[in-house]
C-alpha atoms as a PDB file:
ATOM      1  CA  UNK A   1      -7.068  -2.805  64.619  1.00  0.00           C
ATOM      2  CA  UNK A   2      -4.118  -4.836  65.253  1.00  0.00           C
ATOM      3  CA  UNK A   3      -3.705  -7.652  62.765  1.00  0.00           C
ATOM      4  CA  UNK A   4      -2.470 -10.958  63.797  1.00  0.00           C
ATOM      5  CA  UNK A   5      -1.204 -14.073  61.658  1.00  0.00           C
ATOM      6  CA  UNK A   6      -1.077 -17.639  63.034  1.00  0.00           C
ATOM      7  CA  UNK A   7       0.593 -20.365  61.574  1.00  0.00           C
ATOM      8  CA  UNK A   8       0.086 -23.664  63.838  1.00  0.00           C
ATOM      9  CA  UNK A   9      -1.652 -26.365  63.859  1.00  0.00           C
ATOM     10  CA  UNK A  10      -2.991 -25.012  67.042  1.00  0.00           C
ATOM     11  CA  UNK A  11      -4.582 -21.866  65.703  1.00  0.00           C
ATOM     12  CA  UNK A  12      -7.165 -21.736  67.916  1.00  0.00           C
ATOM     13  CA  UNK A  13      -5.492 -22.599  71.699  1.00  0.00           C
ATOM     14  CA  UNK A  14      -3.268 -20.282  70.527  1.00  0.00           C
ATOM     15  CA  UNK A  15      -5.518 -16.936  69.580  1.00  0.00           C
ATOM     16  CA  UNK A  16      -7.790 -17.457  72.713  1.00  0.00           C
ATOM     17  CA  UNK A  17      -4.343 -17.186  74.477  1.00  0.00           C
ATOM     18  CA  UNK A  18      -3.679 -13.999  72.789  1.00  0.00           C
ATOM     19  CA  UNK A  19      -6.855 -12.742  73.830  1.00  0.00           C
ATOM     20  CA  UNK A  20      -6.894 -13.750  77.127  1.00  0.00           C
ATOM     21  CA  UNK A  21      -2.962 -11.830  77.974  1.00  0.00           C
ATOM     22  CA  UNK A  22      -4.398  -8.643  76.469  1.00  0.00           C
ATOM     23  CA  UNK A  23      -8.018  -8.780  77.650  1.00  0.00           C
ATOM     24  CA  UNK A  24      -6.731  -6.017  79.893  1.00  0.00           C
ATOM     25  CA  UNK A  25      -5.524  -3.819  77.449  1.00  0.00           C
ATOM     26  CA  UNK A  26      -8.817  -4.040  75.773  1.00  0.00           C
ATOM     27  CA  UNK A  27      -6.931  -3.682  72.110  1.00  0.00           C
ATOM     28  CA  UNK A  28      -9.012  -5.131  68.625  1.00  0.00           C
ATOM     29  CA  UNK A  29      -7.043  -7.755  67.696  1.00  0.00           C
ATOM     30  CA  UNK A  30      -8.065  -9.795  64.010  1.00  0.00           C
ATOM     31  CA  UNK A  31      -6.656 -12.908  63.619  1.00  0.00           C
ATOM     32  CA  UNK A  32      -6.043 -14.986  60.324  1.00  0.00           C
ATOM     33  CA  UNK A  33      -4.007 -17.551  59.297  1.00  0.00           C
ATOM     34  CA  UNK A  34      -0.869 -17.036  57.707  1.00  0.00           C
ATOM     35  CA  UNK A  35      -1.037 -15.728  53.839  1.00  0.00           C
ATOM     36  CA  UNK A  36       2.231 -14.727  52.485  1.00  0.00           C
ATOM     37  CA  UNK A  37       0.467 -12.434  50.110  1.00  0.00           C
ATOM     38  CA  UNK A  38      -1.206 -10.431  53.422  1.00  0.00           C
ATOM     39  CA  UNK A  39       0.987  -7.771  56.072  1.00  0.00           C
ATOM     40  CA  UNK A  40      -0.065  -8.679  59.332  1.00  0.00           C
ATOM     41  CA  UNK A  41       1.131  -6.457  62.044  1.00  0.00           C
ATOM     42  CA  UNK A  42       2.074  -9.514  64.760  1.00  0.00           C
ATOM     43  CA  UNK A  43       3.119 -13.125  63.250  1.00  0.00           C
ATOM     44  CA  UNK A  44       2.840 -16.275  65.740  1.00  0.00           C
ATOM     45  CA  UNK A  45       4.962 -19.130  63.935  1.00  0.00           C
ATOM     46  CA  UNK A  46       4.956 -22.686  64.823  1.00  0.00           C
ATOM     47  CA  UNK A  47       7.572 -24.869  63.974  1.00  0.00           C
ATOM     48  CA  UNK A  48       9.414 -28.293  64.685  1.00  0.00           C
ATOM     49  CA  UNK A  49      12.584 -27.995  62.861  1.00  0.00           C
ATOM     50  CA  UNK A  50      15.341 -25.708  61.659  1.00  0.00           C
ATOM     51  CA  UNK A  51      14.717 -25.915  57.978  1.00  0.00           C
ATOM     52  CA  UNK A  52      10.851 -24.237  59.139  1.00  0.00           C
ATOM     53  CA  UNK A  53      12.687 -21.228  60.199  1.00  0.00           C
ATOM     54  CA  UNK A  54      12.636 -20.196  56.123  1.00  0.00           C
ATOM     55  CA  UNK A  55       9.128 -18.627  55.899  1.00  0.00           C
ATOM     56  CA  UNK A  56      10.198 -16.033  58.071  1.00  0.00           C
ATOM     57  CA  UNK A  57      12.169 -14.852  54.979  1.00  0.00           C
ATOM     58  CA  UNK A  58       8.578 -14.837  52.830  1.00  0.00           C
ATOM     59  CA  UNK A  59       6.373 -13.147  55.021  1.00  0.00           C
ATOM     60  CA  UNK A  60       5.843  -9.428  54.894  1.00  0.00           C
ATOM     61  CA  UNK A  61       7.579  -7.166  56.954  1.00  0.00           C
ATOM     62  CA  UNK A  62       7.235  -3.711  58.393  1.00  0.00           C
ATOM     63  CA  UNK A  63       9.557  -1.828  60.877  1.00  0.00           C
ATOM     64  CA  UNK A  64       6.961  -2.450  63.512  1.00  0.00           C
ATOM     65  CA  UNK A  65       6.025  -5.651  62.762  1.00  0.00           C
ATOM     66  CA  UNK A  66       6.600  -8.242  65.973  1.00  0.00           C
ATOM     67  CA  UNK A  67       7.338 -12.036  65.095  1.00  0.00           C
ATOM     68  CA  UNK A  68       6.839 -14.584  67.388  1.00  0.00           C
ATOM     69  CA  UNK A  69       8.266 -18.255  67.323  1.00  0.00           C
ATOM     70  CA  UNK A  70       7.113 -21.429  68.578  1.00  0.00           C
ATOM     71  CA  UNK A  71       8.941 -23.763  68.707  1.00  0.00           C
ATOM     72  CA  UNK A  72      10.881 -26.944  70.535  1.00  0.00           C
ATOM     73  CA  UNK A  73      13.869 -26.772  73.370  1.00  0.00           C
ATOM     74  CA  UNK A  74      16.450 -26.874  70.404  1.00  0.00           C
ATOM     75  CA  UNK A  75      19.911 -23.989  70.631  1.00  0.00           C
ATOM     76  CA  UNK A  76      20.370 -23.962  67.216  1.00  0.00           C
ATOM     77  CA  UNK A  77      16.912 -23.026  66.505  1.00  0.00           C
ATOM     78  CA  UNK A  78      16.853 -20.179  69.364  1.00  0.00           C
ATOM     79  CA  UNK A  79      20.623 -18.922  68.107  1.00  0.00           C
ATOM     80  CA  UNK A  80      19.106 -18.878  64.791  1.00  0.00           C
ATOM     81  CA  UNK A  81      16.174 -17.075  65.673  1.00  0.00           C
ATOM     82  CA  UNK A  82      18.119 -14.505  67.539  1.00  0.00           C
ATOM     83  CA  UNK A  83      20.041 -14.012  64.300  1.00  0.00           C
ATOM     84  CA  UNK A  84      16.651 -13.649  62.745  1.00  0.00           C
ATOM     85  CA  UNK A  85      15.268 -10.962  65.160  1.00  0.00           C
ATOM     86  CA  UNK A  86      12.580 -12.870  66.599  1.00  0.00           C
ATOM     87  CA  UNK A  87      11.182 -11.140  69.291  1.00  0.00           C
ATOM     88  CA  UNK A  88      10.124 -13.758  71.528  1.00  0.00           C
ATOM     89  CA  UNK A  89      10.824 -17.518  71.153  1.00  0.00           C
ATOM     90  CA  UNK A  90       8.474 -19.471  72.831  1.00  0.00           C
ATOM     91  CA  UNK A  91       8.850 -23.173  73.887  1.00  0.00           C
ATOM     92  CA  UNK A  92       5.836 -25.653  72.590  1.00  0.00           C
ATOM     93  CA  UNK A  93       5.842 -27.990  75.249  1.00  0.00           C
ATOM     94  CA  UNK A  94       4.120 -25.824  77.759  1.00  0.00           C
ATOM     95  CA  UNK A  95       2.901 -23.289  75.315  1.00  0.00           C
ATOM     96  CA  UNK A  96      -0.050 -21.624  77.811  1.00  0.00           C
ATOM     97  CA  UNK A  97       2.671 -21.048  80.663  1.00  0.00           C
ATOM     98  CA  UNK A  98       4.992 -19.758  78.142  1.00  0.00           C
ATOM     99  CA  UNK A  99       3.005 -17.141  77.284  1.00  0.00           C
ATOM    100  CA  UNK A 100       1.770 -16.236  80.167  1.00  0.00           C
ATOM    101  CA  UNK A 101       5.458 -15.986  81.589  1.00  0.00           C
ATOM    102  CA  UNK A 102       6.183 -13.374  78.471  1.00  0.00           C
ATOM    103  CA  UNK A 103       3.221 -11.449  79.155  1.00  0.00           C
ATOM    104  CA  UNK A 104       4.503  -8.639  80.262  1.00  0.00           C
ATOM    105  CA  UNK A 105       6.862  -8.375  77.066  1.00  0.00           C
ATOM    106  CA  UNK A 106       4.099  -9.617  74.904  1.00  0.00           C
ATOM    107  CA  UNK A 107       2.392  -6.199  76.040  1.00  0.00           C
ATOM    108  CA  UNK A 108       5.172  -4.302  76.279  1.00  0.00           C
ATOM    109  CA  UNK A 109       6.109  -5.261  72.436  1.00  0.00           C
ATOM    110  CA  UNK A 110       2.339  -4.237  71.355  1.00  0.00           C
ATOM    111  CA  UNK A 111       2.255  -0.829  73.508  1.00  0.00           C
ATOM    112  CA  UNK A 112       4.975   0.536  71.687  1.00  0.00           C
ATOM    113  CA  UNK A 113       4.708  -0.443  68.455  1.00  0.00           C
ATOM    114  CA  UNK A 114       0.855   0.481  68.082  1.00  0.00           C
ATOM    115  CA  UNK A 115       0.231   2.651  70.452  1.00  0.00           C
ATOM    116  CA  UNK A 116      -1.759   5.634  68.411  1.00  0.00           C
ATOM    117  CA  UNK A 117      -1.188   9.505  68.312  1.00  0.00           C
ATOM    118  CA  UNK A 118      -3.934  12.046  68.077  1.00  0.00           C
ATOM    119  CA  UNK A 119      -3.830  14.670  66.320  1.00  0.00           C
ATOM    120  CA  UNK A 120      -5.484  17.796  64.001  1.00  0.00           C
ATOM    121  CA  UNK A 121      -5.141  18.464  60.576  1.00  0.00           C
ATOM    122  CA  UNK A 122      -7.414  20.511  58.519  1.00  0.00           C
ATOM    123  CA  UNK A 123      -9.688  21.097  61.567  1.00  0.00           C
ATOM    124  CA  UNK A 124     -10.479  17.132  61.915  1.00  0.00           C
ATOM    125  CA  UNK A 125      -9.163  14.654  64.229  1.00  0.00           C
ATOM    126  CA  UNK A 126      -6.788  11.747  63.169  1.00  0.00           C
ATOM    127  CA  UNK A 127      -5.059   9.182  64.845  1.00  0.00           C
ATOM    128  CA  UNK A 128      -1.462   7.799  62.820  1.00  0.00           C
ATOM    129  CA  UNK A 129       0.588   4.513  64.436  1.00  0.00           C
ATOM    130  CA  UNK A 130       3.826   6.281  66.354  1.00  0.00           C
ATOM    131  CA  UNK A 131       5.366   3.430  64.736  1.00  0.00           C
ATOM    132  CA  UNK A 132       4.942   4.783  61.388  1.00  0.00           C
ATOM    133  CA  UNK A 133       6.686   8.815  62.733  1.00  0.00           C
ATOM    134  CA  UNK A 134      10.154   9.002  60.931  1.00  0.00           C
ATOM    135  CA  UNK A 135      11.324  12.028  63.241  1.00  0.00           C
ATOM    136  CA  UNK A 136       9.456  14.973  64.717  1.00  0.00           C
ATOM    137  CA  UNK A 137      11.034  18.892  63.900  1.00  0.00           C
ATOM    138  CA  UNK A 138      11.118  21.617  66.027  1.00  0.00           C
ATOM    139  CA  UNK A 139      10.304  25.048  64.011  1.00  0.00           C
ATOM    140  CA  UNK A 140       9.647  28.127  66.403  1.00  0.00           C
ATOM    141  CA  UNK A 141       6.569  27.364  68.248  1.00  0.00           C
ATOM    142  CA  UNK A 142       5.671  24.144  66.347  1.00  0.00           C
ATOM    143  CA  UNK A 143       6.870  20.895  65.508  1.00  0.00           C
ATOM    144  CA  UNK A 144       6.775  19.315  61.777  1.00  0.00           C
ATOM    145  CA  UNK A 145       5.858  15.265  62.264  1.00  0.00           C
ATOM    146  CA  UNK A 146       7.117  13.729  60.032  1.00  0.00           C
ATOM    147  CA  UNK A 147       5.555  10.339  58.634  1.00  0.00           C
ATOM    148  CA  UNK A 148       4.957   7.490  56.327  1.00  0.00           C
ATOM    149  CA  UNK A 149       1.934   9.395  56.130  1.00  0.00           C
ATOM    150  CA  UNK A 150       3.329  12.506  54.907  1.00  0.00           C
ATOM    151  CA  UNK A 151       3.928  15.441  57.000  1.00  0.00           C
ATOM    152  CA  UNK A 152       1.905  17.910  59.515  1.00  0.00           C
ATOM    153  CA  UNK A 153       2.731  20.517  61.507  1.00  0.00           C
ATOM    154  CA  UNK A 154       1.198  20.971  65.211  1.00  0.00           C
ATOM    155  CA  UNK A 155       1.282  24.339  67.616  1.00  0.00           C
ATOM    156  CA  UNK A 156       3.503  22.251  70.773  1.00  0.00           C
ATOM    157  CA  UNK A 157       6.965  21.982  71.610  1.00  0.00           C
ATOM    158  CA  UNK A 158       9.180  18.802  71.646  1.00  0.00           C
ATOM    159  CA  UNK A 159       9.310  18.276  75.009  1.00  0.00           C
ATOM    160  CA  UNK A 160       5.201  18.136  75.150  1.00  0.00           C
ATOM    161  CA  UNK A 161       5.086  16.074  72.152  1.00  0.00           C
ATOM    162  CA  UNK A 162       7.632  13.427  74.403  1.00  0.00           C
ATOM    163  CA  UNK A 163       4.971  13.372  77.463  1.00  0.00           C
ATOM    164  CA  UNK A 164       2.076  12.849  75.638  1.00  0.00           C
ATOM    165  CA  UNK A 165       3.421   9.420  73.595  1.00  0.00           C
ATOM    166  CA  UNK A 166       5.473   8.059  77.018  1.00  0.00           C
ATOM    167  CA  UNK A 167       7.477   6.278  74.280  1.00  0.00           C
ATOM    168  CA  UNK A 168      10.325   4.358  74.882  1.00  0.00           C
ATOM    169  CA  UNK A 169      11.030   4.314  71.150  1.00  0.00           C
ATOM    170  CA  UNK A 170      11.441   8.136  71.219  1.00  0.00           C
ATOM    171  CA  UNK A 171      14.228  10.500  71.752  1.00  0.00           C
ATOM    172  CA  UNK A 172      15.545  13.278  71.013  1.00  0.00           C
ATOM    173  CA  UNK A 173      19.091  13.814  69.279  1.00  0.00           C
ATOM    174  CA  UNK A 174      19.112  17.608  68.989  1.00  0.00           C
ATOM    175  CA  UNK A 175      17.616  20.727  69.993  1.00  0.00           C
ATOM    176  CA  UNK A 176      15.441  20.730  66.978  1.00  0.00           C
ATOM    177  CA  UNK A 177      15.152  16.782  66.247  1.00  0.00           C
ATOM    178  CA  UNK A 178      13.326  13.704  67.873  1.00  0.00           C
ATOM    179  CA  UNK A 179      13.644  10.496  66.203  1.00  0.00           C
ATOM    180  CA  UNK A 180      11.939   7.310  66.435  1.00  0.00           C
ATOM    181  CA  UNK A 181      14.445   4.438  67.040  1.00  0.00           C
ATOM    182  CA  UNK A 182      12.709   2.338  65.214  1.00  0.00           C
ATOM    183  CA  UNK A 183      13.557   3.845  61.705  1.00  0.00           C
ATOM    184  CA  UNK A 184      17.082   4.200  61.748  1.00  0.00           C
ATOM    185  CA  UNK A 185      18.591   2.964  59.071  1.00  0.00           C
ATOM    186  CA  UNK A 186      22.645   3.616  60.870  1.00  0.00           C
ATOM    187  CA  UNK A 187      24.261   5.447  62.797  1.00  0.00           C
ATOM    188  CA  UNK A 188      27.668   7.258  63.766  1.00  0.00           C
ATOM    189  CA  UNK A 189      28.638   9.368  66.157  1.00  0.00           C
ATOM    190  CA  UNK A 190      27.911  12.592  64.402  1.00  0.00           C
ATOM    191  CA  UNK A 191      24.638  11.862  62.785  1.00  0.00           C
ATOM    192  CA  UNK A 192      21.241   9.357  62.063  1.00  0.00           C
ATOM    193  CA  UNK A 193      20.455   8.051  58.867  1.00  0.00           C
ATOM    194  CA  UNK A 194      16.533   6.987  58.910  1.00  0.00           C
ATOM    195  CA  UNK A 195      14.407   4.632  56.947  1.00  0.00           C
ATOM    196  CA  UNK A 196      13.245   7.567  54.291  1.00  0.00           C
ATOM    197  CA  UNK A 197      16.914   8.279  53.533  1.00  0.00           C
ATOM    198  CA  UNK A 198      17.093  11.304  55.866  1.00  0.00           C
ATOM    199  CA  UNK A 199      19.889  12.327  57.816  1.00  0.00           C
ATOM    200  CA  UNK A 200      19.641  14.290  61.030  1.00  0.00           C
ATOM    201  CA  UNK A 201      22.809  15.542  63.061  1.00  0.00           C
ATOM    202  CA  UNK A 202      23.466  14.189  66.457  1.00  0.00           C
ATOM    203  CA  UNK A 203      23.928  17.667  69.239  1.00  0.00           C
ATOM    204  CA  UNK A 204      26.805  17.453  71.638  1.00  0.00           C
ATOM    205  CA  UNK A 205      24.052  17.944  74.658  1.00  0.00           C
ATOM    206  CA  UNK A 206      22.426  14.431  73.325  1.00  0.00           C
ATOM    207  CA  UNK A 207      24.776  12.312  72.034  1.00  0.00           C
ATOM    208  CA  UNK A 208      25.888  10.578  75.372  1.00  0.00           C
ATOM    209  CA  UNK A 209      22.289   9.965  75.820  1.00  0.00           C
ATOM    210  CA  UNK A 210      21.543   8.862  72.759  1.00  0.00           C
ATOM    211  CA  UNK A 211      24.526   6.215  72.316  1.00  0.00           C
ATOM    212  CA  UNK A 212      23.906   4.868  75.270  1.00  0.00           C
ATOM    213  CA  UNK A 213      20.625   3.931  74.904  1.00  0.00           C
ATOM    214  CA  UNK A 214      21.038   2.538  71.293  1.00  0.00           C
ATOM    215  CA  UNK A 215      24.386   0.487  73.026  1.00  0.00           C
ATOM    216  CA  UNK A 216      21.505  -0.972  76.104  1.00  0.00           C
ATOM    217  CA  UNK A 217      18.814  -1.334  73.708  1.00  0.00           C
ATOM    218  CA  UNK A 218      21.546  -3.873  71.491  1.00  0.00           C
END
């Protein structure tokens, strides 16, 4: 279930909009209106002025969470909201087109941030948010995920565990080590300090890989 918070006085026009870009995808969305005391996994935030922008400062975030503004044709607000890390900033005047125009990045944003991995532990099936991986480890025939979660340890190699998830968000930084991109923390050129504090080395093989993409991705 993907959660989704609306703030607008168009809450409605604006969730059957949502639903109609991702019909396809066939995703469960649940939509509420914004409470600051809720984490919702996608915010859509309407707003007329500047000063509005402040409430993105109150509202819950997670390393995968997506925030969307709406807003008028204004540069200050957009440069602001760049500053911000909006993800998309949408113009109100034509709000349907808008939309529609982003909805390939729209789905793009939602694929791979909650896109879901399978997997076994204790003889049962689960299913944990790739968003929420720190890194994955490479140990002999197995690999170690590690996660918000905790840990668990599969019988695959890396370069299986890469093909299955077709993650952009994903690579790997040394023989042993593949991290997600999305929990780094910094970086130099020698090694990767994630969200839980750890620190992974960077191999010689990867590192022109890996810099590169992190310079693109910018």
């Amino acid at each position: 279930m993907i959660r989704v918070s609306i703030k607008s006085p168009r809450y409605n026009d604006i969730k059957n909009i949502f639903q109609l870009l991702l019909k396809k995808e066939n995703l469960k969305l649940d939509f509420k209106k914004l409470d600051l005391l809720r984490a919702f996994d996608i915010y859509v935030i309407e707003i007329d002025s500047y000063q509005e922008l402040g409430i993105i400062s109150e509202i819950k975030k997670q390393s995968d969470t997506l925030l969307y503004v709406i807003g008028p044709k204004d540069f200050d607000i957009v440069n602001e909201c760049i500053r911000l890390n909006v993800h998309l900033y949408i113009r109100k005047d034509d709000i349907k087109d808008e939309m529609l125009r982003y909805r390939k990045d729209i789905s793009k944003h939602i694929q791979d941030r909650f896109q879901y991995y399978e997997y076994k532990r204790n003889g049962i099936y689960s299913q944990i948010r790739l968003s929420q991986i720190y890194y994955i480890e490479s140990i002999r025939h197995s690999i170690i995920i590690h996660s918000i979660n905790g840990d668990f340890v599969e019988r695959k190699n890396l370069s299986c565990f890469l093909e299955e998830i077709a993650s952009s968000h994903f690579i790997q930084i040394h023989k042993s080590f593949i991290i997600n991109d999305l929990q780094i923390n910094k970086k130099t050129n020698k090694d990767v300090t994630l969200k839980d504090g750890t620190i992974l080395p960077i191999g010689r093989v990867y590192k022109t890989i890996f810099l590169d993409k992190m310079s693109n991705d910018k």
